[in-house]
N, C-alpha and C. Protein backbone atom coordinates (compact mmCIF):
# COMPACT_ATOMS: atom_id res chain seq x y z
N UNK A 1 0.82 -1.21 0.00
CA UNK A 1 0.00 0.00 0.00
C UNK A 1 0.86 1.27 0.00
N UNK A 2 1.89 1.41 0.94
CA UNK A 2 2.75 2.42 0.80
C UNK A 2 3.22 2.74 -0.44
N UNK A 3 3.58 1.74 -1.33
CA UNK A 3 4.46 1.95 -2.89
C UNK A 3 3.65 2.38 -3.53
N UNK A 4 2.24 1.89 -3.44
CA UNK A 4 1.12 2.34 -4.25
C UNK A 4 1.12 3.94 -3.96
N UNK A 5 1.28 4.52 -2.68
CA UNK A 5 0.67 5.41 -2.28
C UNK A 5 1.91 6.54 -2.98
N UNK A 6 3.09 6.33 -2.67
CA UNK A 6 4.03 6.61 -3.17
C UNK A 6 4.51 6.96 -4.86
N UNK A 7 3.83 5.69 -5.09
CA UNK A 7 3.62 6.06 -6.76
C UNK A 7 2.66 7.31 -7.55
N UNK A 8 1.58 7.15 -6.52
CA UNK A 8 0.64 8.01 -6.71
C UNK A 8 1.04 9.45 -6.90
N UNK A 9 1.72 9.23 -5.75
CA UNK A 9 2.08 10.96 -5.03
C UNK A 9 3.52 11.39 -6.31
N UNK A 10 3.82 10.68 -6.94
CA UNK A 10 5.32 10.97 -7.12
C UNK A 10 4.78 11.45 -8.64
N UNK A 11 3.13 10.82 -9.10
CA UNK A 11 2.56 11.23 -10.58
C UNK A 11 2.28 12.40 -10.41
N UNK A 12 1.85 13.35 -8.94
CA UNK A 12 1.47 14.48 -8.96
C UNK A 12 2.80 15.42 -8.13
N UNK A 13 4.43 15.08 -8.55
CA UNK A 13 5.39 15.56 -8.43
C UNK A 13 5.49 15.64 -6.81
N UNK A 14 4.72 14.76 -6.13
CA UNK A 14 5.10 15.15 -4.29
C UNK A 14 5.64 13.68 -4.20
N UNK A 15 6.08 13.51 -2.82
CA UNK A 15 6.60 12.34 -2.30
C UNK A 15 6.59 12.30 -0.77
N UNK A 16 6.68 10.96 -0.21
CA UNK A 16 6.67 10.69 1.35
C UNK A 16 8.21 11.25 1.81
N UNK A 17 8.12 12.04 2.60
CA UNK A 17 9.42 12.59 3.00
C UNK A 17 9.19 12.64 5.02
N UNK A 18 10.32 11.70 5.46
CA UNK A 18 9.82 11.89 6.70
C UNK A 18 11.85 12.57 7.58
N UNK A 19 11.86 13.44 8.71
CA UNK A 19 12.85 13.86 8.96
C UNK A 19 13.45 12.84 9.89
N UNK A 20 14.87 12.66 9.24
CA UNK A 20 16.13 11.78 10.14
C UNK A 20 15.92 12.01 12.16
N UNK A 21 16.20 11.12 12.43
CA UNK A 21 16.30 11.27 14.22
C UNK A 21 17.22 12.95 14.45
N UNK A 22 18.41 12.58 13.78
CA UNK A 22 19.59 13.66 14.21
C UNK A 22 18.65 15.09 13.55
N UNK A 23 17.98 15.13 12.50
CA UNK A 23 17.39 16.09 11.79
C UNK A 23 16.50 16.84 13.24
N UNK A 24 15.81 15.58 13.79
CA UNK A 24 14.49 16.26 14.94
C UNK A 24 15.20 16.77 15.93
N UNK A 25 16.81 16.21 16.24
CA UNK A 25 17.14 17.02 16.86
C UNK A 25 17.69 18.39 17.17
N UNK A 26 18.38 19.33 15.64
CA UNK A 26 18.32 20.25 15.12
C UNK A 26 17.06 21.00 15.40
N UNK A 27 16.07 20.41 15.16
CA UNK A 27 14.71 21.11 15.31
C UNK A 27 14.45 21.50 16.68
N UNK A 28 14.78 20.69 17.41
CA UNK A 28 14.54 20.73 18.84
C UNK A 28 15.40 21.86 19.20
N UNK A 29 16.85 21.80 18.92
CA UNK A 29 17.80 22.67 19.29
C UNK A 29 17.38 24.17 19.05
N UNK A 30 17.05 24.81 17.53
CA UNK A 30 16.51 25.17 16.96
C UNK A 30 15.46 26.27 17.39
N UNK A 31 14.62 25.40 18.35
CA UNK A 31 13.20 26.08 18.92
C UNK A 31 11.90 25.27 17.76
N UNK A 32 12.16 24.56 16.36
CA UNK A 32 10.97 23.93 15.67
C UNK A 32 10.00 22.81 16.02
N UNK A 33 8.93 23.09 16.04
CA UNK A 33 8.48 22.22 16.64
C UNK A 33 7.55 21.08 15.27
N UNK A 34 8.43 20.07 15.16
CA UNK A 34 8.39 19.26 14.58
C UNK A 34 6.99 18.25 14.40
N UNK A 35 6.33 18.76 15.19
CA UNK A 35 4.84 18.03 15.34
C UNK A 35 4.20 18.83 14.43
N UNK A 36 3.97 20.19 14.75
CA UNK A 36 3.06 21.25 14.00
C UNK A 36 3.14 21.51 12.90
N UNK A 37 4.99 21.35 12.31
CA UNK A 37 4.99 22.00 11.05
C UNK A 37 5.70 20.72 9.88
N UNK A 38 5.29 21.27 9.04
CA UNK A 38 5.34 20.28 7.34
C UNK A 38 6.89 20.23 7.36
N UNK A 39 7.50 19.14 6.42
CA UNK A 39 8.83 18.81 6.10
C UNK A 39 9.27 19.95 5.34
N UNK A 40 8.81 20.02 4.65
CA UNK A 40 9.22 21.73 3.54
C UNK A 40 9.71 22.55 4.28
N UNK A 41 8.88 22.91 5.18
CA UNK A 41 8.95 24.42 6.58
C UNK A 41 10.17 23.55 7.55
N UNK A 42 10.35 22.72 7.89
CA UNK A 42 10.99 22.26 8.43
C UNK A 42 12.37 22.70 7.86
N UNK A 43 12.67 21.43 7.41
CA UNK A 43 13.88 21.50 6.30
C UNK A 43 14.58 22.91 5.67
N UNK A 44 13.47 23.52 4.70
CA UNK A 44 13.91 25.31 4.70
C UNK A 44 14.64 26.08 5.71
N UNK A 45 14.04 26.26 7.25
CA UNK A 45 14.40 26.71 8.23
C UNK A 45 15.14 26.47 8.63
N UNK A 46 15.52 24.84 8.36
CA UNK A 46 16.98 24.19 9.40
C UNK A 46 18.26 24.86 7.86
N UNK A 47 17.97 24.98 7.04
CA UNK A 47 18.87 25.00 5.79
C UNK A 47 19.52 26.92 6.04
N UNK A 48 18.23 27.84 6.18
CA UNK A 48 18.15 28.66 5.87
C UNK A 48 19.09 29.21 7.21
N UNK A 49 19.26 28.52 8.29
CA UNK A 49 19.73 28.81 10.07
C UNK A 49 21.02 27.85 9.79
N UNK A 50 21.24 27.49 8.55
CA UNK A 50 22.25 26.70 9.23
C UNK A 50 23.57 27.07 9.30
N UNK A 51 24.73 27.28 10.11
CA UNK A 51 26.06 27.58 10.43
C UNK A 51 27.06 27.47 9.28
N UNK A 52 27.64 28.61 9.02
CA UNK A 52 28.60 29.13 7.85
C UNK A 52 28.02 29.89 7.06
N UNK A 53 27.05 30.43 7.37
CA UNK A 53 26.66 31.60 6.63
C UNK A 53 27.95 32.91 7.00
N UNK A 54 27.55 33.83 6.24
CA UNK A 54 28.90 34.87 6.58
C UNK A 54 28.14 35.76 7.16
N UNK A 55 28.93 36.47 7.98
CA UNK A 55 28.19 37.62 9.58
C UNK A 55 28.37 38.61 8.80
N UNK A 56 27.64 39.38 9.41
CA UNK A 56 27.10 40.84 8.98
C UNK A 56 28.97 41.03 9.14
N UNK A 57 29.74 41.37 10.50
CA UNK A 57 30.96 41.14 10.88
C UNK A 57 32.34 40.64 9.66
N UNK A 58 32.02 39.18 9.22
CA UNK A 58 32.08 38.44 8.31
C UNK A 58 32.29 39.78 6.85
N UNK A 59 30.93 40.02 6.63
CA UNK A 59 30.91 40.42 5.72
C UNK A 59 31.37 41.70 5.16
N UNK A 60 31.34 42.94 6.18
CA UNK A 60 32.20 44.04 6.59
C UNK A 60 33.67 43.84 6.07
N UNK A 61 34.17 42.93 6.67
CA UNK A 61 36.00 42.92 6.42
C UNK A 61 35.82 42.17 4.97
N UNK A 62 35.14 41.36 4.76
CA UNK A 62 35.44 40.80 3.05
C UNK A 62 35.37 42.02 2.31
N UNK A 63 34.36 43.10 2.31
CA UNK A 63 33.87 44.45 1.93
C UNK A 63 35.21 44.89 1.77
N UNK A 64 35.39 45.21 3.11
CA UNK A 64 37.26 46.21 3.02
C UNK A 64 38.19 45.27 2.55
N UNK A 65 38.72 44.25 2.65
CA UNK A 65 39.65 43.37 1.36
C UNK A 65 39.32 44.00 0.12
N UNK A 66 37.89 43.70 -0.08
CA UNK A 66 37.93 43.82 -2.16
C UNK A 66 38.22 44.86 -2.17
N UNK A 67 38.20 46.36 -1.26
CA UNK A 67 38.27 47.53 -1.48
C UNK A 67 39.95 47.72 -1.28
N UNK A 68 40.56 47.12 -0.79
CA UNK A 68 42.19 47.01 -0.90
C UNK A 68 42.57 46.57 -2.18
N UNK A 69 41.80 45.12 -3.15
CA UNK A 69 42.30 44.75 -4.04
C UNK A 69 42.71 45.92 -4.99
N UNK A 70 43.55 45.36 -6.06
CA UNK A 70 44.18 45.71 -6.90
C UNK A 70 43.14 45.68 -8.04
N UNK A 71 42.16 46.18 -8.53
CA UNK A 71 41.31 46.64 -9.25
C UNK A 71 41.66 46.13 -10.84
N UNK A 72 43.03 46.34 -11.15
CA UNK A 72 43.45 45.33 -12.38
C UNK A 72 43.70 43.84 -12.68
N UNK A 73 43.39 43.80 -10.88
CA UNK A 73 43.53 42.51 -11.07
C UNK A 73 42.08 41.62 -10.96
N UNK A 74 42.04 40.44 -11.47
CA UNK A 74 40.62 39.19 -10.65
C UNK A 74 40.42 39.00 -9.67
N UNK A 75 39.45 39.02 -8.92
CA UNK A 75 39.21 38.38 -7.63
C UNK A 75 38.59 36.77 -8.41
N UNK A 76 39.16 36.19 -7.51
CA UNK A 76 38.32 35.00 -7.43
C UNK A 76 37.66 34.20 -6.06
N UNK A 77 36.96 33.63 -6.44
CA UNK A 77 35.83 32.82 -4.93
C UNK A 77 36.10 31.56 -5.34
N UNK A 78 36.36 30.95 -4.65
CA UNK A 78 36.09 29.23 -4.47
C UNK A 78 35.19 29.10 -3.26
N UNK A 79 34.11 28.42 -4.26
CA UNK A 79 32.86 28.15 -3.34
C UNK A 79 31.58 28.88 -3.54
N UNK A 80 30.67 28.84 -4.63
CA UNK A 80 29.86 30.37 -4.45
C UNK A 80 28.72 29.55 -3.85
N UNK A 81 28.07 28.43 -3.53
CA UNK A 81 27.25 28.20 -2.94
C UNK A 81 25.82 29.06 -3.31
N UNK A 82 25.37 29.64 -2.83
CA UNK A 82 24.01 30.05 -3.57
C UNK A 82 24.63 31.84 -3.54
N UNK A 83 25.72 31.96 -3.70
CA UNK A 83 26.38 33.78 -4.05
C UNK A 83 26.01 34.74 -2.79
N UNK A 84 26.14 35.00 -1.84
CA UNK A 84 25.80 35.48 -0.82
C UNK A 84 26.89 36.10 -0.68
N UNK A 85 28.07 35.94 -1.08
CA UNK A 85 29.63 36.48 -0.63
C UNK A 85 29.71 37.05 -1.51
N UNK A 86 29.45 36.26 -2.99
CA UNK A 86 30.01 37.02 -4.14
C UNK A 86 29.27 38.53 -4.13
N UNK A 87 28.34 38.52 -3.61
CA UNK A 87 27.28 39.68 -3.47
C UNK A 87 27.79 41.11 -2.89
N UNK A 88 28.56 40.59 -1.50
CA UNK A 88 29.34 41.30 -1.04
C UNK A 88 30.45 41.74 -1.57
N UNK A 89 31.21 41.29 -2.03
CA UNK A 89 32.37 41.59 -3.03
C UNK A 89 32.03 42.33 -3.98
N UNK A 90 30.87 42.36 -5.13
CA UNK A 90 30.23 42.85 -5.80
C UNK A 90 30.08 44.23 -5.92
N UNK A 91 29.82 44.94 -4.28
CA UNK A 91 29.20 45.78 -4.23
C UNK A 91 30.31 46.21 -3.51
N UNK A 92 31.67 45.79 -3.59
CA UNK A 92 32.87 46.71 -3.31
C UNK A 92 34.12 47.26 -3.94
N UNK A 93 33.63 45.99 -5.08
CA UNK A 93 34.75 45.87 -5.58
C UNK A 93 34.46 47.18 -7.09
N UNK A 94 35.69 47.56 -8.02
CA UNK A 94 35.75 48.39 -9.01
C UNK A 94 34.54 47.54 -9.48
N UNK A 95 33.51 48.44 -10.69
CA UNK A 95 32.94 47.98 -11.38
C UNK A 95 33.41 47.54 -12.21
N UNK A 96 34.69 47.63 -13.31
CA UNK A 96 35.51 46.61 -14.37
C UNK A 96 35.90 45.75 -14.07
N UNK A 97 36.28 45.75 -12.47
CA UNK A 97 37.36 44.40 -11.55
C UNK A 97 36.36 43.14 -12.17
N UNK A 98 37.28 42.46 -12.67
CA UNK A 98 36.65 40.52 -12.91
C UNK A 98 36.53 40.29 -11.81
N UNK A 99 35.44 39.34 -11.38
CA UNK A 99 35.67 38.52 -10.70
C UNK A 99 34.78 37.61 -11.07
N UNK A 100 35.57 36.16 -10.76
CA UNK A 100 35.49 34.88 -11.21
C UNK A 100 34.85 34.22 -9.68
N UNK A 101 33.25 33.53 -9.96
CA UNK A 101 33.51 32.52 -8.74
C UNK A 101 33.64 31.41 -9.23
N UNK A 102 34.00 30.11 -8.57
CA UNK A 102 34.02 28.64 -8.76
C UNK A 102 33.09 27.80 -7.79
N UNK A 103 32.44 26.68 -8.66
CA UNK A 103 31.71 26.02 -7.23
C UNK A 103 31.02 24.64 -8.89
N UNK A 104 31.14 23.36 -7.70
CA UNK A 104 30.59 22.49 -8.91
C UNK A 104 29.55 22.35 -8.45
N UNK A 105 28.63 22.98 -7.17
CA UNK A 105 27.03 22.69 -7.15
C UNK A 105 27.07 21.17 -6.67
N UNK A 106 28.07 20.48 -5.87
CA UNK A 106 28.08 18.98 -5.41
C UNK A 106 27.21 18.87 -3.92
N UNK A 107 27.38 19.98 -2.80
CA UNK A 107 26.67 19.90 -1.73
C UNK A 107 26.09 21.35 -1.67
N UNK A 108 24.94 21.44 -1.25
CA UNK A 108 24.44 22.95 -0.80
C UNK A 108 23.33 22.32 0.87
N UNK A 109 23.00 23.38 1.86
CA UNK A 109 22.27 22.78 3.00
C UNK A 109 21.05 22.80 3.01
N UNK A 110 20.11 22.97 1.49
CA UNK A 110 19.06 22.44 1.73
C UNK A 110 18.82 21.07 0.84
N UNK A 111 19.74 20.40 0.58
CA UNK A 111 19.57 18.90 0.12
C UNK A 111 19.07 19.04 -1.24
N UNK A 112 18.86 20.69 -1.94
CA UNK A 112 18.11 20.30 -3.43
C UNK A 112 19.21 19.78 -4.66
N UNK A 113 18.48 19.25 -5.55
CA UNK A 113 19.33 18.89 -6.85
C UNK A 113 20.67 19.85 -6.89
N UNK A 114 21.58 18.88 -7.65
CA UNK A 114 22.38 20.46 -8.17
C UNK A 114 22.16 21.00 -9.29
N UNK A 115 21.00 20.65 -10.00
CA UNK A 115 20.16 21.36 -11.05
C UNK A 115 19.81 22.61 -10.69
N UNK A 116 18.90 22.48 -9.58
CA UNK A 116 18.09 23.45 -8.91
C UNK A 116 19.35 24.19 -8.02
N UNK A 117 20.21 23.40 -7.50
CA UNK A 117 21.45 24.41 -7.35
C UNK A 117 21.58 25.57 -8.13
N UNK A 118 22.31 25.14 -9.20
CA UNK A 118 22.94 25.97 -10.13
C UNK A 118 21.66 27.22 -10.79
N UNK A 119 20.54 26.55 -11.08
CA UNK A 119 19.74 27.69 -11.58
C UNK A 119 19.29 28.73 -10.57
N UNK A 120 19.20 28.60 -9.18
CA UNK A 120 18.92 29.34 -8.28
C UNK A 120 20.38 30.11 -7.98
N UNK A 121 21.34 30.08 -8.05
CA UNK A 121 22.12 30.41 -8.05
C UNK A 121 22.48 31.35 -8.93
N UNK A 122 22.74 31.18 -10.33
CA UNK A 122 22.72 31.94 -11.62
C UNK A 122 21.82 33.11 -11.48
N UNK A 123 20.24 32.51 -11.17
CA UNK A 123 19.31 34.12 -11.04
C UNK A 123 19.82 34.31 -9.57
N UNK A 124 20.24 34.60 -8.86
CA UNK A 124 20.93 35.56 -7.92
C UNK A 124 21.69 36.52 -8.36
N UNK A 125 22.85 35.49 -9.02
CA UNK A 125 23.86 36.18 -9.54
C UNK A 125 23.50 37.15 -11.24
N UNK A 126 22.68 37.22 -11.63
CA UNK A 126 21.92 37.71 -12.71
C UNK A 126 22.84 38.80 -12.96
N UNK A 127 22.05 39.88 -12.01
CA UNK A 127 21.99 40.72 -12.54
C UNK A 127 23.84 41.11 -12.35
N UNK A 128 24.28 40.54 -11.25
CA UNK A 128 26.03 40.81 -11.54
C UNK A 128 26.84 40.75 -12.36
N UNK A 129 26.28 39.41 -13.07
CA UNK A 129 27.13 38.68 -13.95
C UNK A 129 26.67 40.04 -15.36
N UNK A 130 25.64 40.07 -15.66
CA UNK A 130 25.34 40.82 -16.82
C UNK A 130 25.76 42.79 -16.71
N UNK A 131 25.72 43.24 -15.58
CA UNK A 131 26.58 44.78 -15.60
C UNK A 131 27.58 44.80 -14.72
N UNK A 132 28.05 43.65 -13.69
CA UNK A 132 29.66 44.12 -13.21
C UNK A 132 30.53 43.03 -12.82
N UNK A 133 30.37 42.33 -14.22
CA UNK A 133 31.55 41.93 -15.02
C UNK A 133 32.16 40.36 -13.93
N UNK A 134 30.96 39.71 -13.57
CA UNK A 134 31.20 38.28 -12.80
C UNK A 134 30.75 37.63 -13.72
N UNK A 135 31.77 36.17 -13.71
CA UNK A 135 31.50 34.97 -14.02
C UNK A 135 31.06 33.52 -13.33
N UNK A 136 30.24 33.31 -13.30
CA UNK A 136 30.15 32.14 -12.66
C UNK A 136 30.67 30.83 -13.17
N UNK A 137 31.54 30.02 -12.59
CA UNK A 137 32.60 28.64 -13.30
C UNK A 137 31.49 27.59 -12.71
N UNK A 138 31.34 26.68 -13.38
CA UNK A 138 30.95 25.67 -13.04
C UNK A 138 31.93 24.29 -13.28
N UNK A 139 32.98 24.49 -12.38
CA UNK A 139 33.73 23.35 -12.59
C UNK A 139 34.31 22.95 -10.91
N UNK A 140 34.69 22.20 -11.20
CA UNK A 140 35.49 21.27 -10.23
C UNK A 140 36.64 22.33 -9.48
N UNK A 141 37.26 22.64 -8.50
CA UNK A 141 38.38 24.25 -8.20
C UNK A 141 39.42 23.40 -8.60
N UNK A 142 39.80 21.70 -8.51
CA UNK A 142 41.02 21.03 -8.57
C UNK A 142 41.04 21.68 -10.34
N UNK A 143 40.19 21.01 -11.02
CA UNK A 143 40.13 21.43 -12.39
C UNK A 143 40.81 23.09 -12.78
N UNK A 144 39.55 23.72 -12.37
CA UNK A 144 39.77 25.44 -12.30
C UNK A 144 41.37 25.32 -12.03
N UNK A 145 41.63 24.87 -10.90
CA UNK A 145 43.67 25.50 -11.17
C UNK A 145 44.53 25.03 -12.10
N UNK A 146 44.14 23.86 -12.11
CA UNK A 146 44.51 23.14 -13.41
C UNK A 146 44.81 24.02 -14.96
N UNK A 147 43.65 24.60 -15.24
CA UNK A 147 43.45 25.51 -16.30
C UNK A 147 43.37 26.98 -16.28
N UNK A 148 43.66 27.29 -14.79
CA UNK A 148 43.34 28.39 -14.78
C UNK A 148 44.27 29.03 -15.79
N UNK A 149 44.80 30.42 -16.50
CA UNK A 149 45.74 30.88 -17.62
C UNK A 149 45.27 32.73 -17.39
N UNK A 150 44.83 32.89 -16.46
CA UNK A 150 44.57 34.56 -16.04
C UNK A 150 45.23 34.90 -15.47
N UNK A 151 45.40 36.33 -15.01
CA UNK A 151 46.22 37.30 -14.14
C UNK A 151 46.56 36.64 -12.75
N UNK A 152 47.24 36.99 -11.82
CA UNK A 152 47.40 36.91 -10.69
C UNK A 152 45.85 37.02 -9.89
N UNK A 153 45.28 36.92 -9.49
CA UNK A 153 44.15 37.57 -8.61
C UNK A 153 44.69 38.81 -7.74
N UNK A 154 44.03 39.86 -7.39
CA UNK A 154 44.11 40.42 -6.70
C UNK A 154 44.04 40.18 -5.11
N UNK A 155 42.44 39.24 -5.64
CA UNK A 155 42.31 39.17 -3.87
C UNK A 155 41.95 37.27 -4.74
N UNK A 156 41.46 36.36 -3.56
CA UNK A 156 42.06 35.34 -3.39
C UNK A 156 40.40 34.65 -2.13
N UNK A 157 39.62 34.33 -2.56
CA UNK A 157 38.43 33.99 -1.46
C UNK A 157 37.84 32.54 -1.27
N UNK A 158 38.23 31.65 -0.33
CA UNK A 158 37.89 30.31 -0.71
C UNK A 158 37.11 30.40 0.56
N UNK A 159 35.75 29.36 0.19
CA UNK A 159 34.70 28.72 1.57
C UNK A 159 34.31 27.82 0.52
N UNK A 160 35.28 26.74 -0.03
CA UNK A 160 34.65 25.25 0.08
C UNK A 160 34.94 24.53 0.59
N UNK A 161 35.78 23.38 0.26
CA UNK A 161 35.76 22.20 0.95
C UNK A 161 36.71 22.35 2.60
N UNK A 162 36.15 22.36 3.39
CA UNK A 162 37.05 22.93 4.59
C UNK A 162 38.21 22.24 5.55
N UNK A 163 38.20 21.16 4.38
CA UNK A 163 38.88 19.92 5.42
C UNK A 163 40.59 20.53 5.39
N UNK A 164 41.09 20.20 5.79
CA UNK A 164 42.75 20.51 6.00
C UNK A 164 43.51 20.55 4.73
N UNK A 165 43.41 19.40 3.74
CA UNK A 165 43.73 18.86 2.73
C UNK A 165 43.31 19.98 1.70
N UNK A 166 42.00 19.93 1.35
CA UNK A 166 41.70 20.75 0.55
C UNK A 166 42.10 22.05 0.33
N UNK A 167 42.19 22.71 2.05
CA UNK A 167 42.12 24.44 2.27
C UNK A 167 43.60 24.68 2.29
N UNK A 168 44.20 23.67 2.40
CA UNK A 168 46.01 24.21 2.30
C UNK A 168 46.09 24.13 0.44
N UNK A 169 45.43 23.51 -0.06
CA UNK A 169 45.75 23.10 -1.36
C UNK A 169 45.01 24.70 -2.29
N UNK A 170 44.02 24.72 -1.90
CA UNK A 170 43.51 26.42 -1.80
C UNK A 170 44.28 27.33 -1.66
N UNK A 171 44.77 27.41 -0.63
CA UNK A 171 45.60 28.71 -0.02
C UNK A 171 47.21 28.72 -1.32
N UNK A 172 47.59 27.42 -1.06
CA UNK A 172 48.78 27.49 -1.59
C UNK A 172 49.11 27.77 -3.20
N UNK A 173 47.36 27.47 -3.88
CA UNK A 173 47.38 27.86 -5.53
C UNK A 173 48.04 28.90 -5.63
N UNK A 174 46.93 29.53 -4.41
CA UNK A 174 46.89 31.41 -4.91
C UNK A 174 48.04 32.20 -4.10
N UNK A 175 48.67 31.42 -3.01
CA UNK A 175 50.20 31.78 -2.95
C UNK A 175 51.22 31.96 -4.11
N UNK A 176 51.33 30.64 -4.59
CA UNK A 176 51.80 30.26 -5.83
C UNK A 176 51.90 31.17 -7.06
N UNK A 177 50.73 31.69 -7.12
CA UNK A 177 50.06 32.66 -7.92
C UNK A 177 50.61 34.51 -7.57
N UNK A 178 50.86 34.37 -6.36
CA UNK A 178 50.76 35.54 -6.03
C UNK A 178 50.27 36.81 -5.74
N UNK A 179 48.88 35.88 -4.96
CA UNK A 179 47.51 36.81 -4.48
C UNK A 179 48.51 37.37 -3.43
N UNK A 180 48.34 38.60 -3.48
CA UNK A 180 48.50 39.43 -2.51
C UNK A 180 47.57 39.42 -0.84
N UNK A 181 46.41 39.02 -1.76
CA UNK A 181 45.09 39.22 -0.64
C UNK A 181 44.52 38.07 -0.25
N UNK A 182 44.79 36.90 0.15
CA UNK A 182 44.61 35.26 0.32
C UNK A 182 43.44 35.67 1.84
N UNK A 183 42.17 35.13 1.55
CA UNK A 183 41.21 35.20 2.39
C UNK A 183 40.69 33.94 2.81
N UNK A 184 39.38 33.47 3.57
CA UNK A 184 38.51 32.68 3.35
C UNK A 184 37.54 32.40 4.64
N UNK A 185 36.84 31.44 4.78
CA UNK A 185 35.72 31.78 5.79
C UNK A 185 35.60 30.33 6.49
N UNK A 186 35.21 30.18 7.32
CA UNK A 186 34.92 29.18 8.53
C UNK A 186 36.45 28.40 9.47
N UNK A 187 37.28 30.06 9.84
CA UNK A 187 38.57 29.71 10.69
C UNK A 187 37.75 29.12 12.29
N UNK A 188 37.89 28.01 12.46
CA UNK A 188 37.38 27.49 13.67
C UNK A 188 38.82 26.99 14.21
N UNK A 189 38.94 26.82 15.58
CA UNK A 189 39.73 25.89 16.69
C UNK A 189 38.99 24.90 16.99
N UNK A 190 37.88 25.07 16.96
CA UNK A 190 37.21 23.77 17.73
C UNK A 190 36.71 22.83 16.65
N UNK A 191 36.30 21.88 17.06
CA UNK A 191 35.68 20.52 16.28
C UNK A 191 36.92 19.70 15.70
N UNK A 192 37.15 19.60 14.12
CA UNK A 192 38.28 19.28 13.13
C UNK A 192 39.26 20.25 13.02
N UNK A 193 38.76 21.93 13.08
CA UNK A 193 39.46 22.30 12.54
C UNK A 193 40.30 22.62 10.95
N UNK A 194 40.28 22.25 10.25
CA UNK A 194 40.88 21.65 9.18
C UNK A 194 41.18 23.55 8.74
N UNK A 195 40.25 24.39 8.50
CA UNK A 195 41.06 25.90 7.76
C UNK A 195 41.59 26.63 8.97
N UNK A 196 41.80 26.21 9.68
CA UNK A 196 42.66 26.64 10.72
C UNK A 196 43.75 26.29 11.05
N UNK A 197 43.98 24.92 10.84
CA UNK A 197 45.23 23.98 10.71
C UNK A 197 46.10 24.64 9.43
N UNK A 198 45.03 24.45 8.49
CA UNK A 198 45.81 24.82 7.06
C UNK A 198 46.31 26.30 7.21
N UNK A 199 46.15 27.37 7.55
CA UNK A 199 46.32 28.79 7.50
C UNK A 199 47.38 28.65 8.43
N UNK A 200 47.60 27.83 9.85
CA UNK A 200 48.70 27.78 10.73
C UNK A 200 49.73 27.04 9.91
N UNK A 201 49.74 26.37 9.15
CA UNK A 201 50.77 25.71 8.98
C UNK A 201 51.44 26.48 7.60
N UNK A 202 50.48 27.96 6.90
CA UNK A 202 51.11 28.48 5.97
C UNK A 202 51.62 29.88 6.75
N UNK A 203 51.34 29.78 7.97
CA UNK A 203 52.23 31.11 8.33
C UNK A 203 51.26 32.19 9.77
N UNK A 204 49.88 31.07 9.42
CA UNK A 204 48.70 31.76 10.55
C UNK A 204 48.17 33.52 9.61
N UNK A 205 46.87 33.78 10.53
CA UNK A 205 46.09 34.44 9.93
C UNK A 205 46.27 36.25 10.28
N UNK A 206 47.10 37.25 9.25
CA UNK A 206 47.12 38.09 9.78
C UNK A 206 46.28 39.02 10.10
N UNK A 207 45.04 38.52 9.51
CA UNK A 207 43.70 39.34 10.50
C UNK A 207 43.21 38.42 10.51
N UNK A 208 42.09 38.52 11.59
CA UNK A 208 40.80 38.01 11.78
C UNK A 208 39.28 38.73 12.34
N UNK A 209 38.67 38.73 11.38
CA UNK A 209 36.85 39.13 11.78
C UNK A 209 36.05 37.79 12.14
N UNK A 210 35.79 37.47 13.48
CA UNK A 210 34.85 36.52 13.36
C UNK A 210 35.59 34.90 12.63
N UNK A 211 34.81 34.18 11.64
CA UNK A 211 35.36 33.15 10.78
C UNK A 211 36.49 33.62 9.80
N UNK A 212 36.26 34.74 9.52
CA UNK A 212 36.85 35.25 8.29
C UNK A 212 38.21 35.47 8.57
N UNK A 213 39.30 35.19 7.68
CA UNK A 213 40.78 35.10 8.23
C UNK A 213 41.54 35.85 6.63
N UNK A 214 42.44 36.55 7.38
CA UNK A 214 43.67 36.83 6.18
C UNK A 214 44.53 36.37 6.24
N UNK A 215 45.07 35.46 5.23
CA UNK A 215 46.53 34.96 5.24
C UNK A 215 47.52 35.70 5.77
């Protein structure tokens, strides 16, 4: 009866969706009360609250970086996630300044396609990309360095993969490269750690706002 019911629901584009144990407990944490409200409202809220977003704080000092960059030069982002940063940068940086983000749309925190990734993403970034001069990459960042063949970057902005491995491999492109302005977001001590490890072991962070760290 369930498959039946399931089949049914899936001809009129819905489906049985019920939330993980660890999920109810988020909710709980949260303040949601998981009895009253639908999986949609649920899920949205836990996605929309969830940790690594960039702080008002956060977002201030990324502001003053792009406004230090070198204006002839690219900024680039690794990581645009649904563009929330690139946004900020956007609105600091020269209006001719390139800037390039990267992101392959593999994880985002509300669990949707990376179809629905990428197109929700793109109309964010709309109207940037079409009068001040952003690109959005849709590739892999190992790839992206691989091929990269542009200027130095000016400034230098990674919040993807945060593990140790990855974020030293980040940092050290655009060393390599000779970003002047090497940034990025979620410097923690506690838990793994991993962009905190990586930034100590290239020399530690000569500012810090909040998550946000300067090489």
């Amino acid at each position: 009866m369930k498959a039946l019911v399931s089949r049914i629901l899936r001809g009129f584009n819905a489906e049985i969706a019920r939330s993980a144990p660890w999920e109810l407990d988020e909710f709980r944490q949260m303040g949601l009360n998981a009895a009253t409200l639908n999986y949609k409202d649920l899920q949205v809220a836990r996605a929309v609250a969830a940790p690594g977003h960039i702080s008002v704080e956060e977002a201030r000092f990324l502001g003053e970086l792009t406004r230090r960059s070198d204006p002839s030069r690219p900024i680039i982002e690794i990581g645009t996630l649904f563009g929330y940063s690139t946004l900020v940068m956007v609105q600091h940086k020269a209006p001719g300044q390139r800037l390039v983000t990267v992101d392959n749309y593999s994880w985002n925190p509300l669990g949707i396609a990376a179809e629905a990734h990428r197109v929700a993403t793109r109309a964010v970034l709309r109207d940037a990309c079409e009068k001040w001069n952003v690109e959005v990459v849709v590739q892999d960042k190992d790839r992206f360095y691989e091929t990269y063949r542009g200027e130095p970057p000016g400034l230098f902005f990674c919040d993807a993969d945060h593990s140790y491995e990855a974020t030293l491999k980040d940092l050290t492109w655009a060393r390599d490269r000779g970003c002047p302005l090497i940034c990025g977001h979620d410097y923690y001590l506690r838990g793994d750690a991993g962009v905190a490890r990586a930034v100590q072991a290239l020399g530690g962070a000569r500012e810090l706002k909040g998550s946000l760290f300067l090489l």
